[in-house]
PDB file of N, CA and C in Angstrom:
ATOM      1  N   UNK A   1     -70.653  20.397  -4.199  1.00  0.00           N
ATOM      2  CA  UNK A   1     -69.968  19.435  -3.389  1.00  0.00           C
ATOM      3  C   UNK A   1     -70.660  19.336  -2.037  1.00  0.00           C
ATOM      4  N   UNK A   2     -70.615  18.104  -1.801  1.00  0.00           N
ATOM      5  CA  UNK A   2     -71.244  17.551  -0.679  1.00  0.00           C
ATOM      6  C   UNK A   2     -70.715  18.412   0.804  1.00  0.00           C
ATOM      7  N   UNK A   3     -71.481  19.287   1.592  1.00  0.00           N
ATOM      8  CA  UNK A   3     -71.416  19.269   3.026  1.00  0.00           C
ATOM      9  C   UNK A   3     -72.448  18.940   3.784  1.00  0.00           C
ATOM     10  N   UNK A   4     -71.842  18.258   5.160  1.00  0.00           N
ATOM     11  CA  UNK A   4     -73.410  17.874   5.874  1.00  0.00           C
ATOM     12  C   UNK A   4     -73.068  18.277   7.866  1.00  0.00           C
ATOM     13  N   UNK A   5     -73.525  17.775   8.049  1.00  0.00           N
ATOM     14  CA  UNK A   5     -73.979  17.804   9.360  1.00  0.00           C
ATOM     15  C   UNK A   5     -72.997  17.139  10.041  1.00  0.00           C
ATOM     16  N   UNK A   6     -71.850  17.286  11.014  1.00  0.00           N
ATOM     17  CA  UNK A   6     -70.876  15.760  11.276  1.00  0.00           C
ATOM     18  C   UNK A   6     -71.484  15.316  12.546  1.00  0.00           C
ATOM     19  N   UNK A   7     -71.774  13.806  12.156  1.00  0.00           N
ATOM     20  CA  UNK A   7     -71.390  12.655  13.317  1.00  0.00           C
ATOM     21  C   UNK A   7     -70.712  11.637  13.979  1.00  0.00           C
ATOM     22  N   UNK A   8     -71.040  11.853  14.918  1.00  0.00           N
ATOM     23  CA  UNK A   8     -70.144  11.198  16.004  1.00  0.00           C
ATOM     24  C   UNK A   8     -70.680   9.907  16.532  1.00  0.00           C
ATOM     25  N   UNK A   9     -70.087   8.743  16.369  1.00  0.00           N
ATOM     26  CA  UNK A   9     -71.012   7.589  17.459  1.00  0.00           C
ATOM     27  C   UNK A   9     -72.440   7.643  16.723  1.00  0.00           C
ATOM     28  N   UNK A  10     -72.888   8.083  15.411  1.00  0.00           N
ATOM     29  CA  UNK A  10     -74.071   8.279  15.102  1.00  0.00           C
ATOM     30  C   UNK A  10     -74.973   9.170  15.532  1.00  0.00           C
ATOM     31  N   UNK A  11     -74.408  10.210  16.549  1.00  0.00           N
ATOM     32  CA  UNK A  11     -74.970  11.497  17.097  1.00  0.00           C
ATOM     33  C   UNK A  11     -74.508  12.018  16.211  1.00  0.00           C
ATOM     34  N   UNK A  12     -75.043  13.541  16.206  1.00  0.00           N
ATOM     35  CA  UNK A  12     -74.942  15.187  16.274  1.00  0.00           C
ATOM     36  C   UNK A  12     -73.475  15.397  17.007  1.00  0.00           C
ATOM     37  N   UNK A  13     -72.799  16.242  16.280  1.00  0.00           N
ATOM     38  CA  UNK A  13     -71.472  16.476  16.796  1.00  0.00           C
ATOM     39  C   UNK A  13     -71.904  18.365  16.770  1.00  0.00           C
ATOM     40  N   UNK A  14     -71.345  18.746  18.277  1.00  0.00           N
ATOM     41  CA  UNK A  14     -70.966  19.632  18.063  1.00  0.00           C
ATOM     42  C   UNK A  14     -70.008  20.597  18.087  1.00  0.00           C
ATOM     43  N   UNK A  15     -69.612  21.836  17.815  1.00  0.00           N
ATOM     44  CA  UNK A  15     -68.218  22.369  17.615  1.00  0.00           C
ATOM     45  C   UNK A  15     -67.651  22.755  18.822  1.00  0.00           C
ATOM     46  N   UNK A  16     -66.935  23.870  18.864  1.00  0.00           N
ATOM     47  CA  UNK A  16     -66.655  24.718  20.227  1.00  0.00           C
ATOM     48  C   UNK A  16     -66.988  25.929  20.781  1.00  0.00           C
ATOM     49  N   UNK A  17     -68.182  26.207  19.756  1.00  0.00           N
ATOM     50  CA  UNK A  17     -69.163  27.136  20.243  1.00  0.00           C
ATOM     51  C   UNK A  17     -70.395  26.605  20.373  1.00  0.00           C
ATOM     52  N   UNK A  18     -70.439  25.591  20.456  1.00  0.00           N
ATOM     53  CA  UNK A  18     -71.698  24.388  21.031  1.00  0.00           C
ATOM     54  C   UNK A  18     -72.931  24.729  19.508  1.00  0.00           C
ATOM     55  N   UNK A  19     -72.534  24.949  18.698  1.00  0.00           N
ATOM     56  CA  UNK A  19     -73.201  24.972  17.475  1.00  0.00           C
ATOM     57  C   UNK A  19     -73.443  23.510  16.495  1.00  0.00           C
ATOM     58  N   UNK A  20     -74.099  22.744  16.154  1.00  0.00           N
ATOM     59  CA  UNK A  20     -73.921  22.071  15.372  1.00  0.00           C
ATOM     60  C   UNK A  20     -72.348  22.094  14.182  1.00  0.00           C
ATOM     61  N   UNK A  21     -71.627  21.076  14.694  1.00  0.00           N
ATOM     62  CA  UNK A  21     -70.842  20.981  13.712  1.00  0.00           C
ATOM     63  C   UNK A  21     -70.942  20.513  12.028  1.00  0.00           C
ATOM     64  N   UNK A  22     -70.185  20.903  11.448  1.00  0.00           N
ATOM     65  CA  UNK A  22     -70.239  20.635   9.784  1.00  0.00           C
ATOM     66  C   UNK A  22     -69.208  19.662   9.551  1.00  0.00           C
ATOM     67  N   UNK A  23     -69.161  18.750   8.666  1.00  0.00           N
ATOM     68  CA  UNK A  23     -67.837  18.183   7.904  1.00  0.00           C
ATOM     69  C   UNK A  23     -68.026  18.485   6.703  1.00  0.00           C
ATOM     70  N   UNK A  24     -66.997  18.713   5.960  1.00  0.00           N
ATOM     71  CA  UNK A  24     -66.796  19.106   4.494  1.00  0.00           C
ATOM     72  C   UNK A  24     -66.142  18.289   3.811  1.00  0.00           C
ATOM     73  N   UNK A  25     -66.244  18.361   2.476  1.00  0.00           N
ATOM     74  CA  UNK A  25     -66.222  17.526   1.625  1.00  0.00           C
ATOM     75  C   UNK A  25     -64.387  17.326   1.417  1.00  0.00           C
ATOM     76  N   UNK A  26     -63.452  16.171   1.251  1.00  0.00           N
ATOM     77  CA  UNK A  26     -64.470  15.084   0.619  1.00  0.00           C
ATOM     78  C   UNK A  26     -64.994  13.954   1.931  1.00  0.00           C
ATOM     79  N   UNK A  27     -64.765  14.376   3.493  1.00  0.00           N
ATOM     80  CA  UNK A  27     -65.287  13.554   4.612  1.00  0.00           C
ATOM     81  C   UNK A  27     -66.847  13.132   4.703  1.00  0.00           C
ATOM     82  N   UNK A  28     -67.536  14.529   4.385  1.00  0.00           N
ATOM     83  CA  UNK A  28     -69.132  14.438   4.008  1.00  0.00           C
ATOM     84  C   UNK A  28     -69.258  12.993   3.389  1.00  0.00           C
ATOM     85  N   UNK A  29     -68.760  12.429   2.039  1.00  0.00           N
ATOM     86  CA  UNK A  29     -68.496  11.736   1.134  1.00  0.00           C
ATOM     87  C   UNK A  29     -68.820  10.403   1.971  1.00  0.00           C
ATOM     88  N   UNK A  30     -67.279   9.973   2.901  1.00  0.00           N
ATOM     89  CA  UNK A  30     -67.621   8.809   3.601  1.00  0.00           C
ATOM     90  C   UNK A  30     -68.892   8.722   4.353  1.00  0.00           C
ATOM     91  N   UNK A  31     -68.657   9.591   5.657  1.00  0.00           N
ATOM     92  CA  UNK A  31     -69.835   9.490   5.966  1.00  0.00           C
ATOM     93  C   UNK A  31     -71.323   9.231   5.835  1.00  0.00           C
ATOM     94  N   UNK A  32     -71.348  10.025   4.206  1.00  0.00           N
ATOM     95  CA  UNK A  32     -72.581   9.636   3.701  1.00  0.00           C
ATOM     96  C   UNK A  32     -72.716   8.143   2.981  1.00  0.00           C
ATOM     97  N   UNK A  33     -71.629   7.394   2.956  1.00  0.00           N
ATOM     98  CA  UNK A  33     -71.532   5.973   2.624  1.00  0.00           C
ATOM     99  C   UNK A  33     -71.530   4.980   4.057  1.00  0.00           C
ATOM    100  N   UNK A  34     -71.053   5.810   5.121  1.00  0.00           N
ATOM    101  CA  UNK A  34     -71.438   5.198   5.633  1.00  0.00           C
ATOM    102  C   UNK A  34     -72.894   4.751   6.695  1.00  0.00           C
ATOM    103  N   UNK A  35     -73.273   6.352   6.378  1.00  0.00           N
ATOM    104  CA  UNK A  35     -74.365   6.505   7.207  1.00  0.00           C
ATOM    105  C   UNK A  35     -75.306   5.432   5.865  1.00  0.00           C
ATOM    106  N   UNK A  36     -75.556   5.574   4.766  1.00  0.00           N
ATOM    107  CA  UNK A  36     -76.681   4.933   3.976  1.00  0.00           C
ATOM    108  C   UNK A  36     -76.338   2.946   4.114  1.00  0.00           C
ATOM    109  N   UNK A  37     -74.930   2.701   4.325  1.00  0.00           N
ATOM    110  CA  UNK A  37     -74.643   1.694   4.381  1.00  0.00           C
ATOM    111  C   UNK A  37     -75.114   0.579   5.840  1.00  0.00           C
ATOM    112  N   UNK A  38     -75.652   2.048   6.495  1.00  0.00           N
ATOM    113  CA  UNK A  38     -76.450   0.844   7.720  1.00  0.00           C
ATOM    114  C   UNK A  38     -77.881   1.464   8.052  1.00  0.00           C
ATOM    115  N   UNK A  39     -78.416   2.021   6.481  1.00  0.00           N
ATOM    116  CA  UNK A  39     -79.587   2.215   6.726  1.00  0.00           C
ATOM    117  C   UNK A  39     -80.583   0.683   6.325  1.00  0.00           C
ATOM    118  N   UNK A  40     -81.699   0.827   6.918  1.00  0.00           N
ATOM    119  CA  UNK A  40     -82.547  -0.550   6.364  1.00  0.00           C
ATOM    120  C   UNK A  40     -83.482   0.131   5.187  1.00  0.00           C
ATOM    121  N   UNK A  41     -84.013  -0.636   4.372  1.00  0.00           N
ATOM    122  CA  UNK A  41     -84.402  -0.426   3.380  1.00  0.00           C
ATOM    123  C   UNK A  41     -85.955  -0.163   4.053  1.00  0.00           C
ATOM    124  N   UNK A  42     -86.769   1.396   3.501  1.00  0.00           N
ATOM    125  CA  UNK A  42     -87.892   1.625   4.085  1.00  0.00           C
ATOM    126  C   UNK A  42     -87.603   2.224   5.300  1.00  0.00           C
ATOM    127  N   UNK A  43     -86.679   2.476   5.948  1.00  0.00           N
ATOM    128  CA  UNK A  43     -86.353   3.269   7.316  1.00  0.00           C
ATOM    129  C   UNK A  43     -87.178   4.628   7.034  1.00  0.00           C
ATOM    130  N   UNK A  44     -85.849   5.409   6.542  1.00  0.00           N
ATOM    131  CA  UNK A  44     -86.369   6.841   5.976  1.00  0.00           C
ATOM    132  C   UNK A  44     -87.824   6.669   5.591  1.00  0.00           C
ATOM    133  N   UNK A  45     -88.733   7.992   6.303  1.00  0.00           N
ATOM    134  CA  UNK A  45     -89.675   7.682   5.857  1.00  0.00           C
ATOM    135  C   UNK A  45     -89.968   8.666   4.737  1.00  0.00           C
ATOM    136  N   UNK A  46     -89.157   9.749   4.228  1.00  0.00           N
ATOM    137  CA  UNK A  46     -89.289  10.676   3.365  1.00  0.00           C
ATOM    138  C   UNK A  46     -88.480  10.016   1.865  1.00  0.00           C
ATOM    139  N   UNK A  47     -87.923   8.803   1.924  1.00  0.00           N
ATOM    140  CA  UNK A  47     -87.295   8.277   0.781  1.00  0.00           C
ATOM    141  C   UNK A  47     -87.447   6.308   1.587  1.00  0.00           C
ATOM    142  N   UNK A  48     -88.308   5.950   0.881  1.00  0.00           N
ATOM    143  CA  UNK A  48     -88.573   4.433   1.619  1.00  0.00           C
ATOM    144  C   UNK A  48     -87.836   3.678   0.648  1.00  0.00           C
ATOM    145  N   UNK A  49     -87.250   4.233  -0.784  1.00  0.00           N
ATOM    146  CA  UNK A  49     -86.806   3.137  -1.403  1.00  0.00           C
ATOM    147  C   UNK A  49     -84.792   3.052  -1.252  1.00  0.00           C
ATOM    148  N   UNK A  50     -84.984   4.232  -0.334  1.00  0.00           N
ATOM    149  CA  UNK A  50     -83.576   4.363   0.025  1.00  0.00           C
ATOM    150  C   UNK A  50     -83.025   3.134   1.184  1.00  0.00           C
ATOM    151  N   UNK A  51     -81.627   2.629   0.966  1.00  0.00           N
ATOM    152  CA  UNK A  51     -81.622   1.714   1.919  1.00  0.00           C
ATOM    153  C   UNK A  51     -81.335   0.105   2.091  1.00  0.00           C
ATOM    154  N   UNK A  52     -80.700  -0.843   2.454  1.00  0.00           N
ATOM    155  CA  UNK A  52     -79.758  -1.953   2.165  1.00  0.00           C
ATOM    156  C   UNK A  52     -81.627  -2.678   2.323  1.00  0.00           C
ATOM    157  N   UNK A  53     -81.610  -3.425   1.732  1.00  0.00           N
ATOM    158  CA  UNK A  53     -82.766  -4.700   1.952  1.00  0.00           C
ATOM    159  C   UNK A  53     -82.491  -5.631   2.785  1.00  0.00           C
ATOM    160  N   UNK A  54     -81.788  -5.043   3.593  1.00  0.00           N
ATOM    161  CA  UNK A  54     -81.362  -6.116   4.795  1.00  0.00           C
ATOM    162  C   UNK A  54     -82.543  -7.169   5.599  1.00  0.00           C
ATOM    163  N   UNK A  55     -83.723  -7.173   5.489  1.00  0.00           N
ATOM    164  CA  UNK A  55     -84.673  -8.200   5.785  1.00  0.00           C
ATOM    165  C   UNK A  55     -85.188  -8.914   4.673  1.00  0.00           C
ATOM    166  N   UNK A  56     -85.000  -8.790   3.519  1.00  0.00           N
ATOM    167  CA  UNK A  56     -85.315  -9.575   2.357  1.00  0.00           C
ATOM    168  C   UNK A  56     -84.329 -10.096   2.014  1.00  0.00           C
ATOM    169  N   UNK A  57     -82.851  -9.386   1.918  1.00  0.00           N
ATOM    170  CA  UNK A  57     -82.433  -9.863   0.979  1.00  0.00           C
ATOM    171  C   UNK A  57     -80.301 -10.022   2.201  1.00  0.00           C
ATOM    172  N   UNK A  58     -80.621  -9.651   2.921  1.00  0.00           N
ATOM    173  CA  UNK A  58     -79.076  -9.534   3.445  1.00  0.00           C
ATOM    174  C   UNK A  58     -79.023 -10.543   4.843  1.00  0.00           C
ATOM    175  N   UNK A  59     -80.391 -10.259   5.446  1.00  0.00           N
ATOM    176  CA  UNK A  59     -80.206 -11.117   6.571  1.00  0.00           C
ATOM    177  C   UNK A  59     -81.086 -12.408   6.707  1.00  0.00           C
ATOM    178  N   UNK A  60     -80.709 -12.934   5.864  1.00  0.00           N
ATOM    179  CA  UNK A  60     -81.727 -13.960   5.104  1.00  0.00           C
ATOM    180  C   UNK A  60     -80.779 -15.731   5.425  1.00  0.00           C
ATOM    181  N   UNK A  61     -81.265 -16.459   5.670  1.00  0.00           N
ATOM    182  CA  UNK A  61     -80.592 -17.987   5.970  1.00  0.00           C
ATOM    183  C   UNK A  61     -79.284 -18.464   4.920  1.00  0.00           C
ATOM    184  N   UNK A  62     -79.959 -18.470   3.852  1.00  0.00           N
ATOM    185  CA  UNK A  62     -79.196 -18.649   2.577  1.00  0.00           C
ATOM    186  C   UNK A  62     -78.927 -17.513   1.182  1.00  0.00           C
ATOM    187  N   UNK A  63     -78.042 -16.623   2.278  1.00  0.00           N
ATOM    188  CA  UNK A  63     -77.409 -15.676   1.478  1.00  0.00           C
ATOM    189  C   UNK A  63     -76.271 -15.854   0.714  1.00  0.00           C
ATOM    190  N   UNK A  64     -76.120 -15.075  -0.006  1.00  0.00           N
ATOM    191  CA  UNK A  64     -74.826 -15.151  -1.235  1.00  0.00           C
ATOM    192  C   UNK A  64     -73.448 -14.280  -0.976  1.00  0.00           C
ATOM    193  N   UNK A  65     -72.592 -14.707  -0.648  1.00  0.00           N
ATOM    194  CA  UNK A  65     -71.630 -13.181  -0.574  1.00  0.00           C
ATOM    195  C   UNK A  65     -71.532 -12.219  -2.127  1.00  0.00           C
ATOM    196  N   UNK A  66     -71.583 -12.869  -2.838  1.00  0.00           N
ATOM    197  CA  UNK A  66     -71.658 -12.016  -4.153  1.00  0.00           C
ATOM    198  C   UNK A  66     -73.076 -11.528  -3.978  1.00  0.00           C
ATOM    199  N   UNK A  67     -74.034 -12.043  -3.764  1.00  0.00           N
ATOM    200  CA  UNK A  67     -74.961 -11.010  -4.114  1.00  0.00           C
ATOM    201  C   UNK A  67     -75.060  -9.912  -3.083  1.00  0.00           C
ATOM    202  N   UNK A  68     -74.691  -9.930  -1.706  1.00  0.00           N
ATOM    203  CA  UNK A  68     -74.458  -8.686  -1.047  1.00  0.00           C
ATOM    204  C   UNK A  68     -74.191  -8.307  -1.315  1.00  0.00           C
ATOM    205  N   UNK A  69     -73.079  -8.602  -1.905  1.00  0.00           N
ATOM    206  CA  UNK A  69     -71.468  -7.427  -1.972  1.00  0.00           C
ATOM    207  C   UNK A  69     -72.461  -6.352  -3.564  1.00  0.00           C
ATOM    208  N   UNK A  70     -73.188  -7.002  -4.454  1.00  0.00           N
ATOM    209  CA  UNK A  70     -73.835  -6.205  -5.450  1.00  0.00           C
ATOM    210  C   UNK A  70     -74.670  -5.387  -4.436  1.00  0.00           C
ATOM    211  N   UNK A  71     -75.166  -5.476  -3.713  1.00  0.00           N
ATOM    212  CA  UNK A  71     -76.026  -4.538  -2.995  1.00  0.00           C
ATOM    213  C   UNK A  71     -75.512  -3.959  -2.545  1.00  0.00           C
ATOM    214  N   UNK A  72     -74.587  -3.878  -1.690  1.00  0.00           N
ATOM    215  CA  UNK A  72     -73.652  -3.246  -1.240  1.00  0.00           C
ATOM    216  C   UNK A  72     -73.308  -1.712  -2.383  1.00  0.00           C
ATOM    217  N   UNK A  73     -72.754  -2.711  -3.385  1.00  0.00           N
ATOM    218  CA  UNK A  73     -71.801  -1.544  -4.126  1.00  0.00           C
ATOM    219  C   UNK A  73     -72.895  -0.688  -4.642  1.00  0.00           C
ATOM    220  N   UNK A  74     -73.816  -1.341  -5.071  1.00  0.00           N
ATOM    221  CA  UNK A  74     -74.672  -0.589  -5.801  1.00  0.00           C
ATOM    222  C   UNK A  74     -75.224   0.715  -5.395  1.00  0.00           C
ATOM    223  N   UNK A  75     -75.665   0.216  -3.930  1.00  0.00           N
ATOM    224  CA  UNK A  75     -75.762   1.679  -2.953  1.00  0.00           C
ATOM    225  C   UNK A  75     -74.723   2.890  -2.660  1.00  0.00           C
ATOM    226  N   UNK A  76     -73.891   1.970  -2.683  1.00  0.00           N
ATOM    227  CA  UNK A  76     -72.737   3.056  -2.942  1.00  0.00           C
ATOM    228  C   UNK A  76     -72.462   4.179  -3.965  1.00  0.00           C
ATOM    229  N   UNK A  77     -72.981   3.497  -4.989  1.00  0.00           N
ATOM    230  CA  UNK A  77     -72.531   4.159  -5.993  1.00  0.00           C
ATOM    231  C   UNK A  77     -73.382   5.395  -6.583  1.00  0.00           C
ATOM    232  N   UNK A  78     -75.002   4.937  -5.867  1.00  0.00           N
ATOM    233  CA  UNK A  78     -76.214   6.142  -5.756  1.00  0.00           C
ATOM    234  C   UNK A  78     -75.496   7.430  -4.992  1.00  0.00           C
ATOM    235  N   UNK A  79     -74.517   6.975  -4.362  1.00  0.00           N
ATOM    236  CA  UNK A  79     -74.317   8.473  -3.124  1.00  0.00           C
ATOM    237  C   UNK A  79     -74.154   9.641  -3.991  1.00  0.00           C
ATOM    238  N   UNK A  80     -74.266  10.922  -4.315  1.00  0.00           N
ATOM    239  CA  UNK A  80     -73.719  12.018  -4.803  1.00  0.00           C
ATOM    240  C   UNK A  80     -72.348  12.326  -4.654  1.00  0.00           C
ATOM    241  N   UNK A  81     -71.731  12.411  -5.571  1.00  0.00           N
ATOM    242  CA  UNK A  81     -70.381  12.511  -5.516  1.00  0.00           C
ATOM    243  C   UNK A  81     -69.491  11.642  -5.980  1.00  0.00           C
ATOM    244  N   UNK A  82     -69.619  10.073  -5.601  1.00  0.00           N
ATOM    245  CA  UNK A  82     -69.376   9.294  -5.837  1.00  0.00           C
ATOM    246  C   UNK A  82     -69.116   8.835  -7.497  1.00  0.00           C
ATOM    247  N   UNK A  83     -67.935   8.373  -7.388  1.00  0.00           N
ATOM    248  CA  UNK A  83     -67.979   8.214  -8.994  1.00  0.00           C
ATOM    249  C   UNK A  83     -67.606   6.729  -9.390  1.00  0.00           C
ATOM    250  N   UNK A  84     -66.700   6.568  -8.484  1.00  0.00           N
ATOM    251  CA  UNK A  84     -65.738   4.698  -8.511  1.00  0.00           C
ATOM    252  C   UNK A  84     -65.584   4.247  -7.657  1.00  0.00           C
ATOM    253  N   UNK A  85     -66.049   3.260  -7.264  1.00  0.00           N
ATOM    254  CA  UNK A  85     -65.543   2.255  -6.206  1.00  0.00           C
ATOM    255  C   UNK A  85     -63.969   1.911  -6.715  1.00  0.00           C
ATOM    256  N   UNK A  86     -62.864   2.295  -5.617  1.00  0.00           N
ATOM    257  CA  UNK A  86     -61.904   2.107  -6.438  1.00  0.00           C
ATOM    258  C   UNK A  86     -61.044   0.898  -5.378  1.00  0.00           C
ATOM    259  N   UNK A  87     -61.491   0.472  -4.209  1.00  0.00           N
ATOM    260  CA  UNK A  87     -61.217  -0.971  -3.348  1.00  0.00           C
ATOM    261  C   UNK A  87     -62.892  -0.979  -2.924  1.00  0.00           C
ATOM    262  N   UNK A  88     -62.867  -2.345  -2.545  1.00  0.00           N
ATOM    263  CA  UNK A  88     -64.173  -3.047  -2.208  1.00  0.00           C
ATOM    264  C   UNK A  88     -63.562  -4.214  -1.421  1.00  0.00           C
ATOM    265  N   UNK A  89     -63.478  -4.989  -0.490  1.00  0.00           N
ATOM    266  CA  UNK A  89     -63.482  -6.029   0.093  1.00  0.00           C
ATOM    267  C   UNK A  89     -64.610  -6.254   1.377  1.00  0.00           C
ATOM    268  N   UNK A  90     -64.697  -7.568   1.033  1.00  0.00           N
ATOM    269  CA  UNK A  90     -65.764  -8.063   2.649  1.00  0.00           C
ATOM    270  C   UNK A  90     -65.496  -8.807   3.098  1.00  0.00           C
ATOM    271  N   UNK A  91     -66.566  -9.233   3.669  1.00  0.00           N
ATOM    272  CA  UNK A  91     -66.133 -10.674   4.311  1.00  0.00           C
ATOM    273  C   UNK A  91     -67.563 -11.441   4.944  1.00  0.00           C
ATOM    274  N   UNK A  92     -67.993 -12.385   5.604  1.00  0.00           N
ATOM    275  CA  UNK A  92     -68.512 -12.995   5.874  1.00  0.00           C
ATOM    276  C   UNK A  92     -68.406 -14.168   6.566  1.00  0.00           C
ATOM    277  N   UNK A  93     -69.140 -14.356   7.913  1.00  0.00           N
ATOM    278  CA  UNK A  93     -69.166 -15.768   8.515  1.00  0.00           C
ATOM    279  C   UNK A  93     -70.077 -16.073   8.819  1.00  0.00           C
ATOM    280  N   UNK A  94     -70.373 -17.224   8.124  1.00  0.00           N
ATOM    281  CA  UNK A  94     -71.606 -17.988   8.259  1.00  0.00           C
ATOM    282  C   UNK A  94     -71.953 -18.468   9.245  1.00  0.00           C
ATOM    283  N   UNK A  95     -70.925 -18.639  10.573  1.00  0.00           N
ATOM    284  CA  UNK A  95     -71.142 -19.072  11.997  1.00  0.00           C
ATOM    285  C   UNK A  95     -71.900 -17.943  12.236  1.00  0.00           C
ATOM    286  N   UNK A  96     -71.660 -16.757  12.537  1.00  0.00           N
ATOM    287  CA  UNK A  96     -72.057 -15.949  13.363  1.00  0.00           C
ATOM    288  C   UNK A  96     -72.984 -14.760  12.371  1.00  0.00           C
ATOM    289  N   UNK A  97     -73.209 -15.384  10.900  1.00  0.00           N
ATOM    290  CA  UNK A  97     -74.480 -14.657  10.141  1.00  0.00           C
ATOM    291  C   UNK A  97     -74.250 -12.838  10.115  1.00  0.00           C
ATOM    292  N   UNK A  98     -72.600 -12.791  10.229  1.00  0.00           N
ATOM    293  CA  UNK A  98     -72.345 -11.531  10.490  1.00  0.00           C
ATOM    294  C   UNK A  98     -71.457 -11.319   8.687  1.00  0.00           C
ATOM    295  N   UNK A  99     -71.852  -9.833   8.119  1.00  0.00           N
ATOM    296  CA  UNK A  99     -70.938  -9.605   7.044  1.00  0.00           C
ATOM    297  C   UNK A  99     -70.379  -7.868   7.264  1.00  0.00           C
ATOM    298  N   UNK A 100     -69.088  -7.917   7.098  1.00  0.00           N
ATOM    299  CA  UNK A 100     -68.291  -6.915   7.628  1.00  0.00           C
ATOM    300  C   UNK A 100     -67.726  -6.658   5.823  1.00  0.00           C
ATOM    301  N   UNK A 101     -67.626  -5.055   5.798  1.00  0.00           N
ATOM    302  CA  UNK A 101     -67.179  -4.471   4.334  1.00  0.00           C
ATOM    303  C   UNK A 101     -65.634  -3.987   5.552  1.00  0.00           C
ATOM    304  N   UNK A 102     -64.818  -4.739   4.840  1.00  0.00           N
ATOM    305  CA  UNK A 102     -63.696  -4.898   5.525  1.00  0.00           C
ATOM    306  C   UNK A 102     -62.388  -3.416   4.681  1.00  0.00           C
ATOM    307  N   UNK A 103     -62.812  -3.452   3.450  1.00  0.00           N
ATOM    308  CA  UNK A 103     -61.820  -2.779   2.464  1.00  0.00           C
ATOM    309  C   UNK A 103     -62.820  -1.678   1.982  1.00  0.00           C
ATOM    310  N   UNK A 104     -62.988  -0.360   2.276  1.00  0.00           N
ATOM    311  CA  UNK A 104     -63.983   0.680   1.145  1.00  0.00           C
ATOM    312  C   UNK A 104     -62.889   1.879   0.520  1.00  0.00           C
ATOM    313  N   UNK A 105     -62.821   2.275  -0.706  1.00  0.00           N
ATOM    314  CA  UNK A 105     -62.500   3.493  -0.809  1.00  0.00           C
ATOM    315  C   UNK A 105     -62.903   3.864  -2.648  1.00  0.00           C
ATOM    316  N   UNK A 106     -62.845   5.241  -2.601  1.00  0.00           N
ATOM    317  CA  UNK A 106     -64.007   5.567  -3.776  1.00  0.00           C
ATOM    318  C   UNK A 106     -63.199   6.971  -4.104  1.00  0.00           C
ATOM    319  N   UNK A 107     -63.383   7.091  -5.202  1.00  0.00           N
ATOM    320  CA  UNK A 107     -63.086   8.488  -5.965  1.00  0.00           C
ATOM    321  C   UNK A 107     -64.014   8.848  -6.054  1.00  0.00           C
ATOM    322  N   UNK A 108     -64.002  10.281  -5.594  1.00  0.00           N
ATOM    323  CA  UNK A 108     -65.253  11.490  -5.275  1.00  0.00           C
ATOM    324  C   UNK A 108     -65.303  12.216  -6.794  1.00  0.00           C
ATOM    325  N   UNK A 109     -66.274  13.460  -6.986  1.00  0.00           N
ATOM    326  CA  UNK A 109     -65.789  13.711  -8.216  1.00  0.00           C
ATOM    327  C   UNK A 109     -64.991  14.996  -8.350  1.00  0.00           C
ATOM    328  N   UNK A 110     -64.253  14.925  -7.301  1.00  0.00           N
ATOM    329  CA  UNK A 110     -63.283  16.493  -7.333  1.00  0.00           C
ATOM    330  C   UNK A 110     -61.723  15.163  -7.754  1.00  0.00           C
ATOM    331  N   UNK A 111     -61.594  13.795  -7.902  1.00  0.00           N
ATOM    332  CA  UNK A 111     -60.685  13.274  -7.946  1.00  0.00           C
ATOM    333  C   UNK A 111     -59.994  12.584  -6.590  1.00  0.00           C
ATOM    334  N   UNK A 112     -60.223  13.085  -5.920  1.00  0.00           N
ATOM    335  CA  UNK A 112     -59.420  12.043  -4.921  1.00  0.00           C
ATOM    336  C   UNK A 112     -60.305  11.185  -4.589  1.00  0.00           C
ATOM    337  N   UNK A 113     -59.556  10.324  -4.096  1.00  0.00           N
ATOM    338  CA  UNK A 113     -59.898   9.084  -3.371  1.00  0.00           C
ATOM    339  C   UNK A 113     -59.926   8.829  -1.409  1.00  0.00           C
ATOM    340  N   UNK A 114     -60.803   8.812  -1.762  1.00  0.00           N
ATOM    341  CA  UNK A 114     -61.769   8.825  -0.061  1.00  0.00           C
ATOM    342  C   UNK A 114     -61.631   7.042   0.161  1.00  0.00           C
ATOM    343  N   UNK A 115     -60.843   7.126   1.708  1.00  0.00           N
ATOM    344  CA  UNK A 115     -61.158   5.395   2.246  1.00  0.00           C
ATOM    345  C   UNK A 115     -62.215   5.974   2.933  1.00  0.00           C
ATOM    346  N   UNK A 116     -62.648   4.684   3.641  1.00  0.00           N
ATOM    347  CA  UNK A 116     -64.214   4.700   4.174  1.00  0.00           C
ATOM    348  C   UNK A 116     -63.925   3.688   5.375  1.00  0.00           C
TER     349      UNK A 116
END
């Protein structure tokens, strides 16, 4: 089972002995959906195929909300642990070329269900 590193604001969190803090599972879980969910595709340079295609394929003129939302889930569903997307909602406005995952939550594989 998933433990990692916890962040804060996208920092390093640390505890109250000024040690790097931990989150444990099943929080690890979100986090790690959410941290991969605003990675760009090719960021990581130790895993380049990890990562939303957000310049090919997300932030593109004439995008699809269905086909995000497949990219979306799909990444999701690579995370470890992860077993079901069990809510999914988004959203999208084409004024402002902005798409927000408005609804997340997923069954881990110890059984519960993690919102995000």
């Amino acid at each position: 089972m998933m433990k990692n590193l916890k962040l804060v604001n996208k920092d390093l969190s640390l505890d109250s002995g000024n040690n790097l803090a931990l989150i444990e599972f099943p929080e690890s879980v979100a986090q790690a959906i959410e941290t991969r969910l605003r990675t760009f595709l090719g960021e990581w340079f130790l895993d380049e195929e990890l990562g939303i295609p957000f310049f090919g394929e997300v932030l593109v003129k004439t995008n699809d909300k269905s086909k995000i939302d497949a990219i979306f889930l799909n990444e999701i569903l690579k995370i470890e642990d992860v077993e079901k997307i069990e809510q999914f909602e988004s959203e999208i406005d084409r004024e402002t070329r902005e798409y927000n995952v408005t609804t997340l939550s997923v069954k881990v594989s110890s059984g519960e269900v993690v919102e995000v």
